[in-house]
C-alpha atoms as a PDB file:
ATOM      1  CA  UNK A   1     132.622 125.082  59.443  1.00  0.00           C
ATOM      2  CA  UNK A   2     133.506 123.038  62.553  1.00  0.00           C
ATOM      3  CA  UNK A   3     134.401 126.551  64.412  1.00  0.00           C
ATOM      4  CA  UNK A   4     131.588 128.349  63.197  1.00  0.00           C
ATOM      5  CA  UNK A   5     129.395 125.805  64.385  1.00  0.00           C
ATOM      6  CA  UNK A   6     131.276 125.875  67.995  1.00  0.00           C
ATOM      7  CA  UNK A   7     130.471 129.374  67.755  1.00  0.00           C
ATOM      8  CA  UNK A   8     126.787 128.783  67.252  1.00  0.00           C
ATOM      9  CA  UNK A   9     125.965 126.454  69.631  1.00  0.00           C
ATOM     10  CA  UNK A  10     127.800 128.736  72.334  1.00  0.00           C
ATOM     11  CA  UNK A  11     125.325 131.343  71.534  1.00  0.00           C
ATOM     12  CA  UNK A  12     122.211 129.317  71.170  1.00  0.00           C
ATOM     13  CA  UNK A  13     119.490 129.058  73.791  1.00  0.00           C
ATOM     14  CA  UNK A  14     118.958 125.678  75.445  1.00  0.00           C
ATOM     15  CA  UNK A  15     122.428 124.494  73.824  1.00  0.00           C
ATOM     16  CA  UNK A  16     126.040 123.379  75.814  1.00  0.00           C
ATOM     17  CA  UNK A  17     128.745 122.681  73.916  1.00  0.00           C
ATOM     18  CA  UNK A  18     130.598 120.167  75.677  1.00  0.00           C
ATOM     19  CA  UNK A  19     133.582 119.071  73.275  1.00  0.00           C
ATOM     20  CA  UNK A  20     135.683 120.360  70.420  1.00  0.00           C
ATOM     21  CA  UNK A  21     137.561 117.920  68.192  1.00  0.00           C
ATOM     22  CA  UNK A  22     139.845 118.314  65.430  1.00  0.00           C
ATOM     23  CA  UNK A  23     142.226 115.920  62.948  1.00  0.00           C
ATOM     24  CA  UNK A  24     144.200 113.957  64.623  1.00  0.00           C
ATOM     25  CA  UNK A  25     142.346 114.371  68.001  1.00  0.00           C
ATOM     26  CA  UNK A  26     141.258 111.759  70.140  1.00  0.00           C
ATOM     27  CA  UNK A  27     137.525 111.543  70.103  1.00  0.00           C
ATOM     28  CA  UNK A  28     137.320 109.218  73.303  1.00  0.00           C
ATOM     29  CA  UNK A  29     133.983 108.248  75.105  1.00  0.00           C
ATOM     30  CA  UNK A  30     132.164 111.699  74.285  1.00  0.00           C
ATOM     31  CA  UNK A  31     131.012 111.231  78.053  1.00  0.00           C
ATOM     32  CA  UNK A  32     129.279 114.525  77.850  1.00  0.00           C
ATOM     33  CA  UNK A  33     127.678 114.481  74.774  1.00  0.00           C
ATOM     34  CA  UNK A  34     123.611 113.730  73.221  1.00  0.00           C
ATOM     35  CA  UNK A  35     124.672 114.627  69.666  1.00  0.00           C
ATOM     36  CA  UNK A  36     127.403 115.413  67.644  1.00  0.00           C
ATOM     37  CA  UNK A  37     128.331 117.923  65.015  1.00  0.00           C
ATOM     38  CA  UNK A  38     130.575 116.259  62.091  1.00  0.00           C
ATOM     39  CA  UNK A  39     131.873 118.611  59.739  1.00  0.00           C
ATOM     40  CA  UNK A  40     135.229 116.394  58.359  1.00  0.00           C
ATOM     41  CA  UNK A  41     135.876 115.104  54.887  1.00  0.00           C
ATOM     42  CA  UNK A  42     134.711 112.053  53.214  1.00  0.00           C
ATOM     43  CA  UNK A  43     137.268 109.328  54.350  1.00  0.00           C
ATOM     44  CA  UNK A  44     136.818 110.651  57.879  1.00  0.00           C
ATOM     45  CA  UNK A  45     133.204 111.023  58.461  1.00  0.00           C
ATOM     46  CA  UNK A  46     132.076 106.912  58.603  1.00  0.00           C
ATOM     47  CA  UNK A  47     134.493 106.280  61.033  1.00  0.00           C
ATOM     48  CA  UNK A  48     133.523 109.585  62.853  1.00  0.00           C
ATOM     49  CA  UNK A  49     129.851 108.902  62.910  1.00  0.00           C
ATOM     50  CA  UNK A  50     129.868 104.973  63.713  1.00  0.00           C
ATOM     51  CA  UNK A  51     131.896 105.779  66.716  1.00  0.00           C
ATOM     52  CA  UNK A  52     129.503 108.339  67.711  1.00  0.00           C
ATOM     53  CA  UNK A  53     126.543 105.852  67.013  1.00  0.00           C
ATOM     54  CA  UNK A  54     128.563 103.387  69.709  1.00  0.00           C
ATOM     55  CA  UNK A  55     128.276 105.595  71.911  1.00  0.00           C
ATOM     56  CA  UNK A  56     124.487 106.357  72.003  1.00  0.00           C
ATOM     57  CA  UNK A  57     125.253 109.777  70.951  1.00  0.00           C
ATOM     58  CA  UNK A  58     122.907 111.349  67.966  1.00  0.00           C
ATOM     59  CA  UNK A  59     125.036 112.903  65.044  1.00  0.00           C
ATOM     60  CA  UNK A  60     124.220 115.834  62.887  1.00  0.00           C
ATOM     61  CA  UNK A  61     126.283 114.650  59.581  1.00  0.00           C
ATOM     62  CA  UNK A  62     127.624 118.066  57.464  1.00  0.00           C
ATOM     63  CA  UNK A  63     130.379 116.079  55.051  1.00  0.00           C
ATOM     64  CA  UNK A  64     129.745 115.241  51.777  1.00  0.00           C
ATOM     65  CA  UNK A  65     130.794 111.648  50.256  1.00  0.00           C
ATOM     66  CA  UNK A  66     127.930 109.887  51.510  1.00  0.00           C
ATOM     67  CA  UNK A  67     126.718 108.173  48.704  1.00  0.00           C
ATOM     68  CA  UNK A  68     124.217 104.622  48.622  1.00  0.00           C
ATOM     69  CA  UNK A  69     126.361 102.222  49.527  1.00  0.00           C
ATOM     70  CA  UNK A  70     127.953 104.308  51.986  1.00  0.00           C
ATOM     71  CA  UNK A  71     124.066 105.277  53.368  1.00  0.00           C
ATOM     72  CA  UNK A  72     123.037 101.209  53.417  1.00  0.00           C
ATOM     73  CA  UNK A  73     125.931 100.452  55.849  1.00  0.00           C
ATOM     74  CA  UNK A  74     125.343 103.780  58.395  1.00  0.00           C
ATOM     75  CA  UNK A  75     121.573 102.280  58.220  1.00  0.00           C
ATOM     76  CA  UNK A  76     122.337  98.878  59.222  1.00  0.00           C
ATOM     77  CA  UNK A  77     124.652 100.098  61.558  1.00  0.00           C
ATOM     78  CA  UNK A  78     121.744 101.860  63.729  1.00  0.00           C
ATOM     79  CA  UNK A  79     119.562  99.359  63.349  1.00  0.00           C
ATOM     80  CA  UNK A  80     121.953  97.180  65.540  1.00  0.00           C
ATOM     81  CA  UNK A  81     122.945  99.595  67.512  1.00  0.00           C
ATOM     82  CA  UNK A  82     121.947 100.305  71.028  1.00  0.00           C
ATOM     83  CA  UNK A  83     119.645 102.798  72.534  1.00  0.00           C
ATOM     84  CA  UNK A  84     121.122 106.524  72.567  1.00  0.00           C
ATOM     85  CA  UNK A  85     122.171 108.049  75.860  1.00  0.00           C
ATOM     86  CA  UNK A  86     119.144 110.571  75.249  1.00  0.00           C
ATOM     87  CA  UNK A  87     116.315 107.128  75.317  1.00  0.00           C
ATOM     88  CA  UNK A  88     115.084 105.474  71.918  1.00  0.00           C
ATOM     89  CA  UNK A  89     117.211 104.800  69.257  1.00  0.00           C
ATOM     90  CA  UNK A  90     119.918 106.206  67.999  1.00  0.00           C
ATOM     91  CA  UNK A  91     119.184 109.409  64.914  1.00  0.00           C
ATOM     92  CA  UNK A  92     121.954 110.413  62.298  1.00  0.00           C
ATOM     93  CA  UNK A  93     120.863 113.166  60.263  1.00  0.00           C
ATOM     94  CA  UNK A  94     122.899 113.617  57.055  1.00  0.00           C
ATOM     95  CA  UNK A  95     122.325 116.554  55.212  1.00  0.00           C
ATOM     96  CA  UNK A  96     124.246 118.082  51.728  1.00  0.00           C
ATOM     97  CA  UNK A  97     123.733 121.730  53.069  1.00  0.00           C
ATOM     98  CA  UNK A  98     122.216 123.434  56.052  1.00  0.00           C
ATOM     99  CA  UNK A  99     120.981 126.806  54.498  1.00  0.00           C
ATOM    100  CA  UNK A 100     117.382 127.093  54.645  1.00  0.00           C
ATOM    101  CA  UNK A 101     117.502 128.854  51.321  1.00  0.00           C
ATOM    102  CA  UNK A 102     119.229 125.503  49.745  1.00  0.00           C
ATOM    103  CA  UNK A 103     116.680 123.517  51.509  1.00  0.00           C
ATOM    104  CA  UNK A 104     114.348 125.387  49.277  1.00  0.00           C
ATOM    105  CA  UNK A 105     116.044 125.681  46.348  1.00  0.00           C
ATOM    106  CA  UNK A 106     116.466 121.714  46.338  1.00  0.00           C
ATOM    107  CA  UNK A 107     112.909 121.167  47.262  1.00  0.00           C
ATOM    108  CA  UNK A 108     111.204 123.487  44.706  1.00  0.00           C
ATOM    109  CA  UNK A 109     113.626 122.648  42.043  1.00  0.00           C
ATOM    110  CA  UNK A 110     111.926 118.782  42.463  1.00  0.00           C
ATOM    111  CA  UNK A 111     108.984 120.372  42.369  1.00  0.00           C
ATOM    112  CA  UNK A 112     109.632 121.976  39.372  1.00  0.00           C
ATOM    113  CA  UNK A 113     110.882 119.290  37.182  1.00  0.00           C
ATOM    114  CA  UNK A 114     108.119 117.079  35.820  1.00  0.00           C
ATOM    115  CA  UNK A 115     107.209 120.972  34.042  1.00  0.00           C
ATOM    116  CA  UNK A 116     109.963 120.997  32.032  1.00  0.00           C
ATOM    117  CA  UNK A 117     111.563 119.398  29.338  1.00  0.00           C
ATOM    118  CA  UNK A 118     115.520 120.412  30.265  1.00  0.00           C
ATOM    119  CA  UNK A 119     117.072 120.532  33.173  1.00  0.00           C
ATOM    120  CA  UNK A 120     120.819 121.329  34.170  1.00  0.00           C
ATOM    121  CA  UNK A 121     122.847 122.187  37.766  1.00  0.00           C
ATOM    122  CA  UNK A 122     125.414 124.761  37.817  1.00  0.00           C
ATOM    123  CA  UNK A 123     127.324 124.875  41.326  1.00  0.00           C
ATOM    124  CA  UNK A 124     130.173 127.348  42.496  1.00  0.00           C
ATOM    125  CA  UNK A 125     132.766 126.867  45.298  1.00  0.00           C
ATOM    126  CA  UNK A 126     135.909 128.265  46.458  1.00  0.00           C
ATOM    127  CA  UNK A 127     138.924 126.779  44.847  1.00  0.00           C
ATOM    128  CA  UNK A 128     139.889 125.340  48.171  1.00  0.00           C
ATOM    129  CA  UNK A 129     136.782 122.546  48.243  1.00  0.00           C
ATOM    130  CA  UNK A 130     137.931 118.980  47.662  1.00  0.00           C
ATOM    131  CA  UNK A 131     134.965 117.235  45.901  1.00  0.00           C
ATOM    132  CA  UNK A 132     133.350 117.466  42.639  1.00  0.00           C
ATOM    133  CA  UNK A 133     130.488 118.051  42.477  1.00  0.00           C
ATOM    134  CA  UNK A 134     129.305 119.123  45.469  1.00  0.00           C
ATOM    135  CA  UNK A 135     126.330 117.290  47.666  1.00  0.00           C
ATOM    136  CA  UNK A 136     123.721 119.727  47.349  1.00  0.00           C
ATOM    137  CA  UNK A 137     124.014 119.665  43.508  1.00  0.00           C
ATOM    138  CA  UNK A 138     124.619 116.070  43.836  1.00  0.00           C
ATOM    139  CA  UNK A 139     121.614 115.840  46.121  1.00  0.00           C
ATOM    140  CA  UNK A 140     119.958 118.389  44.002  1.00  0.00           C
ATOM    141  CA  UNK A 141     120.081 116.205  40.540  1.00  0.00           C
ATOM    142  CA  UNK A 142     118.807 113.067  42.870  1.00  0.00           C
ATOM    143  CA  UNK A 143     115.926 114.544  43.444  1.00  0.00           C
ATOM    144  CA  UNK A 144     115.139 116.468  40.183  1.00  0.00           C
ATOM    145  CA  UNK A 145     115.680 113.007  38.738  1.00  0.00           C
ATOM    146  CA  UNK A 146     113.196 110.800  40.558  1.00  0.00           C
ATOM    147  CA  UNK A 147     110.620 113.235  40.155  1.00  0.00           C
ATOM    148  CA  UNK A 148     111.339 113.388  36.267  1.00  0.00           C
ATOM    149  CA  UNK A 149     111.077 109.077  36.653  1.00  0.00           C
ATOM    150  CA  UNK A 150     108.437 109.138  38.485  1.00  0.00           C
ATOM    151  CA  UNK A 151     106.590 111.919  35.604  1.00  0.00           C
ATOM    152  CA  UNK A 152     107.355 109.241  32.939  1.00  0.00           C
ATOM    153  CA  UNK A 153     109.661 111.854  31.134  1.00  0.00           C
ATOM    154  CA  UNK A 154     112.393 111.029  28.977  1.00  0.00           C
ATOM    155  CA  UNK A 155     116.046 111.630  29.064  1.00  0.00           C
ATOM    156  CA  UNK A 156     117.218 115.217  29.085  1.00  0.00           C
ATOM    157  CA  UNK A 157     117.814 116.264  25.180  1.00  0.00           C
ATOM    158  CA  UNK A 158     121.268 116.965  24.450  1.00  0.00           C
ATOM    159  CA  UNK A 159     122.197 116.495  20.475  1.00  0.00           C
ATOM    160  CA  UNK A 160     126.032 116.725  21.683  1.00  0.00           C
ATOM    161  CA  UNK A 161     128.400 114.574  19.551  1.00  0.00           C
ATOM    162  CA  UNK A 162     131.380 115.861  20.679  1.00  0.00           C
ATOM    163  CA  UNK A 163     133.225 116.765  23.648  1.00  0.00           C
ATOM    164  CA  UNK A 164     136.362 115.522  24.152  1.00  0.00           C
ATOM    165  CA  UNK A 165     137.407 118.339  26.758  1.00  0.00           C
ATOM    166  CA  UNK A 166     134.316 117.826  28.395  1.00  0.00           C
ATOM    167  CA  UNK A 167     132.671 120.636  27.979  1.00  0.00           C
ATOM    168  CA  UNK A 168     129.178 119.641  28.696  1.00  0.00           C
ATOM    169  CA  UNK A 169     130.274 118.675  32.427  1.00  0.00           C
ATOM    170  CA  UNK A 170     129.217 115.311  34.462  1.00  0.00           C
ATOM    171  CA  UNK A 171     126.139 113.685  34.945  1.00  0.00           C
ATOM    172  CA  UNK A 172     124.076 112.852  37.734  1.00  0.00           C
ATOM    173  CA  UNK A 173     121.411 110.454  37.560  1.00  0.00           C
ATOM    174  CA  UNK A 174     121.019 111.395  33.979  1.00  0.00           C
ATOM    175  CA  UNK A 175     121.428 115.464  35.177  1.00  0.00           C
ATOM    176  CA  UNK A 176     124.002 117.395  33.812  1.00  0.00           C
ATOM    177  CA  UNK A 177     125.514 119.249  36.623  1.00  0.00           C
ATOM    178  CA  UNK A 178     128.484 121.650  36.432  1.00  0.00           C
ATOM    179  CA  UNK A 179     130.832 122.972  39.044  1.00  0.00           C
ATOM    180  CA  UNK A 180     133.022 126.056  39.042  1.00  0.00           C
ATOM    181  CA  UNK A 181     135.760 126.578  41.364  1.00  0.00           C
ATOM    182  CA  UNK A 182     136.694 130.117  41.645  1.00  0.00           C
ATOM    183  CA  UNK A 183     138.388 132.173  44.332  1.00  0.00           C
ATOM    184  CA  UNK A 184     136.231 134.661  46.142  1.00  0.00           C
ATOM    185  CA  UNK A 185     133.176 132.554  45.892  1.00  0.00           C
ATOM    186  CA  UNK A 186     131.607 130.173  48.881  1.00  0.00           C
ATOM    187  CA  UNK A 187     128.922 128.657  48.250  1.00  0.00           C
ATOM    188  CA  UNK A 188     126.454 129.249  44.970  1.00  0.00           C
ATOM    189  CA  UNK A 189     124.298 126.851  43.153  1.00  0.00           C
ATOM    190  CA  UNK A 190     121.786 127.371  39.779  1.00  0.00           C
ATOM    191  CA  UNK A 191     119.399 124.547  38.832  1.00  0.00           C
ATOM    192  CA  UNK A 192     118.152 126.459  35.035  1.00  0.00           C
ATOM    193  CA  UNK A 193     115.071 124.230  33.977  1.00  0.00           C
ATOM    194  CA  UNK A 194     113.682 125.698  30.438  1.00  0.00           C
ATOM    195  CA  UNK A 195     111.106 124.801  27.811  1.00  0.00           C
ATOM    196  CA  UNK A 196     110.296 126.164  24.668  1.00  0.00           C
ATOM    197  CA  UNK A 197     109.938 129.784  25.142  1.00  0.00           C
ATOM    198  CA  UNK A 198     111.173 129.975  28.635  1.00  0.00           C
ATOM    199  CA  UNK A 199     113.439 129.002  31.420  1.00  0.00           C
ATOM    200  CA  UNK A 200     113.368 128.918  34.880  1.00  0.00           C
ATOM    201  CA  UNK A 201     116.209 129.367  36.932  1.00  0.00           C
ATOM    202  CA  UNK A 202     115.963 129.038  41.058  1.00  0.00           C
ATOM    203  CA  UNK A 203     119.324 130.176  42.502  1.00  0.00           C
ATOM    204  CA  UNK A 204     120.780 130.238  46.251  1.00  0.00           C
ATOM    205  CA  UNK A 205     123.751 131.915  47.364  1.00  0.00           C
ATOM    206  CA  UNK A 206     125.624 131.905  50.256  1.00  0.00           C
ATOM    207  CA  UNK A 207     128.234 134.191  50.932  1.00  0.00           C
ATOM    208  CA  UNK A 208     129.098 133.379  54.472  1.00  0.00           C
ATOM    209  CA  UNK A 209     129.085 130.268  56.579  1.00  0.00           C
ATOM    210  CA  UNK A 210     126.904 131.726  59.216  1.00  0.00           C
ATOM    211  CA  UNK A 211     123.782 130.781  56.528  1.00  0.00           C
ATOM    212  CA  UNK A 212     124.167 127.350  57.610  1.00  0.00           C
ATOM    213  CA  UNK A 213     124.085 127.860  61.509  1.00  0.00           C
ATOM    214  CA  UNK A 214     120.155 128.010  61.518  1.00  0.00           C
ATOM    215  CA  UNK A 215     119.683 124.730  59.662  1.00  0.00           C
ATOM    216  CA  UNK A 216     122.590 122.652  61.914  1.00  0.00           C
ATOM    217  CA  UNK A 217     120.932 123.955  64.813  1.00  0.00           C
ATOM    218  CA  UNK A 218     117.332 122.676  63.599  1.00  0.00           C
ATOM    219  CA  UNK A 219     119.158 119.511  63.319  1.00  0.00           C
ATOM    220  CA  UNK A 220     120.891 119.437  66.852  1.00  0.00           C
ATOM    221  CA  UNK A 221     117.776 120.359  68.355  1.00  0.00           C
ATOM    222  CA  UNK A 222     115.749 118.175  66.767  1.00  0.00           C
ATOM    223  CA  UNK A 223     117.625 114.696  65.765  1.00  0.00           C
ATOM    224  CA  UNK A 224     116.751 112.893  69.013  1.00  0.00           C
ATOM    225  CA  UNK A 225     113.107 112.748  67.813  1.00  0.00           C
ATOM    226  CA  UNK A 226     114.202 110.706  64.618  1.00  0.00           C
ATOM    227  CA  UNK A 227     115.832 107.629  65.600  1.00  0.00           C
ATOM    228  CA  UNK A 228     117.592 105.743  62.150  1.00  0.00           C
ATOM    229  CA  UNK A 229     118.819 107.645  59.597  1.00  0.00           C
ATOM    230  CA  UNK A 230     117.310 111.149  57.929  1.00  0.00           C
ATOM    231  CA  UNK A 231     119.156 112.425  54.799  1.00  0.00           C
ATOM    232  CA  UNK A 232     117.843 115.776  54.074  1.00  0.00           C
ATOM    233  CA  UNK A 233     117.344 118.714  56.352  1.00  0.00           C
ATOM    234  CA  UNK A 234     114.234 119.048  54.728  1.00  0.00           C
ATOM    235  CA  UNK A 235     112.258 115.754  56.307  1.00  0.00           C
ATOM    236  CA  UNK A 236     112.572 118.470  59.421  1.00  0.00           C
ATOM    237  CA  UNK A 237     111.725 121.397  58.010  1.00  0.00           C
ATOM    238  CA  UNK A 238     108.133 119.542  56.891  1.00  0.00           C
ATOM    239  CA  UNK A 239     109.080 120.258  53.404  1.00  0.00           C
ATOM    240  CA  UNK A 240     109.735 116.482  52.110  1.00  0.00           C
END
């Protein structure tokens, strides 16, 4: 992700990318930089992004592992901070994916949820992803959850007994969500909401890591205008 999104700034209007950075590397003063791309893994990226916050520079946050208490601290973190190199405050946007198509699958499965009385998030990876389950379905069940709350609906039904393998996968928020890790795949995700008589299921697939170089660059270009912390590329995409 890190080189694709090297790639992508190269090639976008308006855009200079001043800095590459890798493990183990150095990531010094960032002299050159108004925001930062972190793609890294979750007991990198705090470090990563409070050093970046230091440093006035705006962050575009692409790891996964950021959960609430995690989210609190980055918060009041930038609400001491100083002012970013750009003017105003500093702006960390942390999103679970970058695909537009995700974006929308997350937003309208929300939408969807107070319609129906089950609910469940299926989400395939490549065998070589290191979390379980990933942010957008994480994300994903959030969402589908406080709008189920805020319905006044009930728990999902589920008459299950017994499972002692499992089977029925984790939960989320009261979500079951299930992941599959299985090479030749990238990134895939299924929320399948049914009722009686139906079912609804809103799928997104990406099946190359160019689908997320639109969405990081909406969030380079446009992080500096929202100082504190965003999670969700949607809250720029004026789908929140």
């Amino acid at each position: 992700m890190g080189a694709e999104v090297c790639r992508a700034v190269e090639a976008a209007e308006g855009l200079q990318l001043v800095g590459r950075f890798d493990h183990g590397d150095d990531l010094g003063d960032l002299a050159e930089a108004d925001v930062a791309v972190e793609f890294t893994v979750p007991a990198a990226s705090p470090a990563n992004v409070a050093h970046c916050v230091e440093r006035g520079v705006h962050v575009v946050v692409g790891t996964t592992g950021w959960d609430d208490a995690r989210l609190e601290r980055l918060r009041q973190h930038l609400a001491a901070a100083g002012p970013a190199r750009t003017g105003g405050g500093v702006g960390v946007l942390v999103a679970p994916n970058f695909a537009i198509g995700a974006v929308l699958m997350m937003t309208l499965a929300a939408r969807a949820a107070r319609f129906y009385e089950s609910v469940e998030v299926v989400e395939l990876h490549h065998p070589d992803k290191v979390d379980a389950p990933s942010g957008t379905a994480a994300r994903t069940a959030r969402l589908v959850s406080a709008a189920r709350h805020d319905a006044g609906m009930g728990p999902v039904p589920d008459a299950t007994a017994h499972d002692p393998g499992g089977a029925r996968g984790g939960r989320v928020d009261g979500i079951p969500v299930h992941s599959v890790r299985l090479r030749g795949l990238v990134a895939h995700q299924e929320v399948l909401l049914g009722n009686p008589g139906e079912v609804l299921t809103i799928r997104h697939d990406s099946f190359d890591r160019g689908s997320f170089m639109p969405g990081v660059l909406a969030g380079v270009r446009q992080v500096a205008d929202h100082p504190g912390l965003t999670v969700g590329l949607e809250h720029y995409l004026g789908l929140a």
